[in-house]
Structures are given as structure tokens and as C-alpha cells.
Protein backbone atom coordinates (compact mmCIF):
# COMPACT_ATOMS: atom_id res chain seq x y z
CA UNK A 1 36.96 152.74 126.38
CA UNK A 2 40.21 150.84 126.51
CA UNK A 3 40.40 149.07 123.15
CA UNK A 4 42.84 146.82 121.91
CA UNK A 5 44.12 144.98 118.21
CA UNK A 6 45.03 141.28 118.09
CA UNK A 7 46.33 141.12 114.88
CA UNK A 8 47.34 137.70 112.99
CA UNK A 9 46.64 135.20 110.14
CA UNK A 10 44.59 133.14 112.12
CA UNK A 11 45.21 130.44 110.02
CA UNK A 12 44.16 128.74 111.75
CA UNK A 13 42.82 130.32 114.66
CA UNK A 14 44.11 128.06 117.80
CA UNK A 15 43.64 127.21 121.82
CA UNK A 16 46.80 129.63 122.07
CA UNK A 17 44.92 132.21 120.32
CA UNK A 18 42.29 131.87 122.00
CA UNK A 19 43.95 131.97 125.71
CA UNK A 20 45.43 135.26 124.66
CA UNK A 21 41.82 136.89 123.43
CA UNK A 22 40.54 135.70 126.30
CA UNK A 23 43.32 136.93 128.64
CA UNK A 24 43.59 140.31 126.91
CA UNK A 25 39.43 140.60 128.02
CA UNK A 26 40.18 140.40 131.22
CA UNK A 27 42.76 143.77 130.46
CA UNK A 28 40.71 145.73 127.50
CA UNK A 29 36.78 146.80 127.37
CA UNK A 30 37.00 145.66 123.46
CA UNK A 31 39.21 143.43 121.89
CA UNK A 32 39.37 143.56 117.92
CA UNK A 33 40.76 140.58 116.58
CA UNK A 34 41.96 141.79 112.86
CA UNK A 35 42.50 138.61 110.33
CA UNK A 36 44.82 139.97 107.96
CA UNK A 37 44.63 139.23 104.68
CA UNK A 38 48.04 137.85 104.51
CA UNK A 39 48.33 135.96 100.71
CA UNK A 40 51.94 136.66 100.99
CA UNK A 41 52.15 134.00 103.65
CA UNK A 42 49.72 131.82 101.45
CA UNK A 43 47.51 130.47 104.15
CA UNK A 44 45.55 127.06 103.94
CA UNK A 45 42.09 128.73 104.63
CA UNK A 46 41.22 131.68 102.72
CA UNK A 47 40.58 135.11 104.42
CA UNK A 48 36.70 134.46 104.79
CA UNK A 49 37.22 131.23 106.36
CA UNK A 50 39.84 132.41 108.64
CA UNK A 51 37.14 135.65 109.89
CA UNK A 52 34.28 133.30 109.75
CA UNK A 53 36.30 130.69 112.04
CA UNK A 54 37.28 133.02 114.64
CA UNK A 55 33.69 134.90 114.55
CA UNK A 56 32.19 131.50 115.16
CA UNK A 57 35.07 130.64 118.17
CA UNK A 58 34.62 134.32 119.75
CA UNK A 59 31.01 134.73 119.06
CA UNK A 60 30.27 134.05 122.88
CA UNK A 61 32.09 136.68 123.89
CA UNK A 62 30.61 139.99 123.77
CA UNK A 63 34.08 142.32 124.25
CA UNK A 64 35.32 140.52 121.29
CA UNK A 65 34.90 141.73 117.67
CA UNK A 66 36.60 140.21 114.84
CA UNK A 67 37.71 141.58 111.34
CA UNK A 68 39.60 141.24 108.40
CA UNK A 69 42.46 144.00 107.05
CA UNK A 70 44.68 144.12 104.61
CA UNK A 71 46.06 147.61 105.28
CA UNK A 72 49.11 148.75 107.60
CA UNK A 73 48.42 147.60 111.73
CA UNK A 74 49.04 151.39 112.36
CA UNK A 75 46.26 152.82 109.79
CA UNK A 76 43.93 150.36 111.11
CA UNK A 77 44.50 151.25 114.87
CA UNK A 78 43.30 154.84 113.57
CA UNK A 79 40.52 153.87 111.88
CA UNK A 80 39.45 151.76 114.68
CA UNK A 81 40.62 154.39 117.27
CA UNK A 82 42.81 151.66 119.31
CA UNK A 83 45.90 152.39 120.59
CA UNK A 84 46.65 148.94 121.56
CA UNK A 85 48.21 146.04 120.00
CA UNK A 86 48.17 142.43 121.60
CA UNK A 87 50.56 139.87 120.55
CA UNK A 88 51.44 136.57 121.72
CA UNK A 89 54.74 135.14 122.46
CA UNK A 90 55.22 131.60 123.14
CA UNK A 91 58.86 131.10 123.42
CA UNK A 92 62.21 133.53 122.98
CA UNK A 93 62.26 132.66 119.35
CA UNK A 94 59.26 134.50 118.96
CA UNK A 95 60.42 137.66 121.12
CA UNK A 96 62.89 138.80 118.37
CA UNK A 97 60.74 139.41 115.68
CA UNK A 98 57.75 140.84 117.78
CA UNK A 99 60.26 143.29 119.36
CA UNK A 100 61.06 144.63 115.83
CA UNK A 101 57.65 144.37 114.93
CA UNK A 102 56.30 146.47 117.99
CA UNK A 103 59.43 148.78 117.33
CA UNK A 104 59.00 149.18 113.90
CA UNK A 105 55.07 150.49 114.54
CA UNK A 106 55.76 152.26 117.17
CA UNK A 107 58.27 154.25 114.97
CA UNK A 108 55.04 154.62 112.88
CA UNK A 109 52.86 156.36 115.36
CA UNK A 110 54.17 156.99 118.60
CA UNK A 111 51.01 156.77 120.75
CA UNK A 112 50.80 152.79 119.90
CA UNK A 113 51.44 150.83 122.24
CA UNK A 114 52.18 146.73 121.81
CA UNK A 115 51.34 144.44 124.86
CA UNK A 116 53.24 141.41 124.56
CA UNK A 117 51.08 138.24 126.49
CA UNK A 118 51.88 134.84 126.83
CA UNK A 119 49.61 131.93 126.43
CA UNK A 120 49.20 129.37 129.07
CA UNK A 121 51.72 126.53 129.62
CA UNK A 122 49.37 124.06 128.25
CA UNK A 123 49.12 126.11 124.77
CA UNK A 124 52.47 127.83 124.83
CA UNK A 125 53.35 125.03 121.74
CA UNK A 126 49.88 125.57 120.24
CA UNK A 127 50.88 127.21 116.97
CA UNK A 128 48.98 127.62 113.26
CA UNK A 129 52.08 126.27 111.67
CA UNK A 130 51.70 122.81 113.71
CA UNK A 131 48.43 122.46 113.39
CA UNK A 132 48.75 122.83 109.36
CA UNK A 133 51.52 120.88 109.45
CA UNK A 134 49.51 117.71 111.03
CA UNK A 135 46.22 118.37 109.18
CA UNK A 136 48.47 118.20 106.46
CA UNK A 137 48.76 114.40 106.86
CA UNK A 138 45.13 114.08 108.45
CA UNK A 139 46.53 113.60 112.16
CA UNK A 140 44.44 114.91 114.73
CA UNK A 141 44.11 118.83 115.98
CA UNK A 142 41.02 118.66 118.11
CA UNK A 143 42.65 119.36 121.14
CA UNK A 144 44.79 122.08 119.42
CA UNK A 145 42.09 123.78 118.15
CA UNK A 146 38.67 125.35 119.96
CA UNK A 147 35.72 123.35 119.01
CA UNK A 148 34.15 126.00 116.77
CA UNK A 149 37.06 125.85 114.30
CA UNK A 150 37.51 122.27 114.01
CA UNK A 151 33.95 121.52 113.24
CA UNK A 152 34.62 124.12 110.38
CA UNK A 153 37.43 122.52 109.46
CA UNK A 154 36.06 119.16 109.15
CA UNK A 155 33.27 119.90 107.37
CA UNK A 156 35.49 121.13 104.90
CA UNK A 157 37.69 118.63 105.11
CA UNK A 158 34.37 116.13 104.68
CA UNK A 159 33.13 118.68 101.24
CA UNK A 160 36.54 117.97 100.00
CA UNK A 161 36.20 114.49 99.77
């Protein structure tokens, strides 16, 4: 079985994301999508909302399993038996710091390999920072974001208030 990581914040989880989980399908037998914990990035959703927002978008999907780490990408490809990492890149800013991140693992464990995909023209500006950034000041993300995750994030938004 060819099995594959898609590591990230997911916070939250986007269209973009979404093209590449749904891309990387069409490559792997099982793609894990691993929420990491991430606090040092202090994320708007906490690391339950972020699993239980792309469980609910991926939940159709039966190659796709989600969960949430908060250990080093190369003990969790062992404990998960993947040697396979998917990553998104959107533009060339991104491709600097995935190169050393893919480098920097792969001086880690040898056998890991990182698959760099790129999201469709129509999400390749589809980023978690942007969409923060406008639900910030309550502007609009529904066609940012896949349906699942921005009913969950209105009803929270809705609780809130």
C-alpha cells in the first residue's frame, strides 16, 4: 500500500488544501492528513477543531484519514509506516522553505521521500493566513473554504455572539 502524510496546521483547512488531498488520491492508496498541534504558531481554531474540520471536509472520501500529531513528521511517518510526505506549494516563495523542510527530514531518515504538488490555478492564492486574515474583520471566506468547514466556522462564529 502506497501511503502518504499531508502534514499542516490546517488552520484553517482550505479549497487549496483540499485540491492537493484530493490530487495526492489520485497518486497514493491512503492519504493521512496529520493536523499538527502547532501552539507555537498560535492558530485561531484549536487542535480539535482544526481535526474535526478536516474529518468533516474529507469524510467522503474513503483513502483519506485524518489525525492530529504533535511529534517530529519523521517519527510519525514510522509509526504510521508512510514513507511519503505531500506538501503544497503555491508560489516560489513557498519553494524555499519546503526545500529545507523536505531536506532537513530527509537528513532525518533517508527512505522519506517529500512530493511537492501544486494546487490548481483557481486556489493557488487560497491560503490559511488569508482566510484568518479576512474572518478577522468578518469578510467573507465561503468560496475560500469547502463547505464543511465554513458551516463549522459559522456556527462558531454564531456561539460566539
Amino acid at each position: 500500500m502506497r501511503r502518504a502524510i499531508y502534514p499542516g496546521t490546517f488552520d484553517p483547512i482550505t479549497n487549496g488544501h483540499y485540491d492537493i488531498i484530493k490530487r495526492a488520491c489520485k497518486i497514493f492508496d491512503e492519504i493521512i492528513v496529520a493536523v499538527a498541534e502547532s501552539e507555537a504558531k498560535k492558530p485561531m481554531f484549536d487542535h480539535d477543531q482544526r481535526i474535526a474540520m478536516a474529518k468533516a471536509v474529507t469524510q467522503s472520501n474513503p483513502k483519506v484519514k485524518v489525525i492530529g500529531f504533535e511529534n517530529l513528521l519523521v517519527n510519525l511517518s514510522d509509526e504510521l509506516d508512510a514513507n511519503f510526505i505531500i506538501r503544497g506549494l503555491r508560489a516560489v516563495s513557498d519553494f524555499e522553505y519546503e526545500l529545507q523542510m523536505g531536506y532537513a527530514n530527509a537528513s532525518l531518515k533517508k527512505d522519506l521521500e517529500t512530493i511537492y504538488l501544486m494546487p490548481s490555478l483557481k486556489h493557488a492564492f487560497v491560503s490559511s493566513s488569508v482566510v484568518r486574515s479576512i474572518l478577522h474583520f468578518d469578510g467573507r471566506v465561503d468560496h475560500l473554504l469547502p463547505a464543511e468547514a465554513y458551516e463549522m466556522i459559522m456556527r462558531e462564529k454564531k456561539e460566539e455572539h
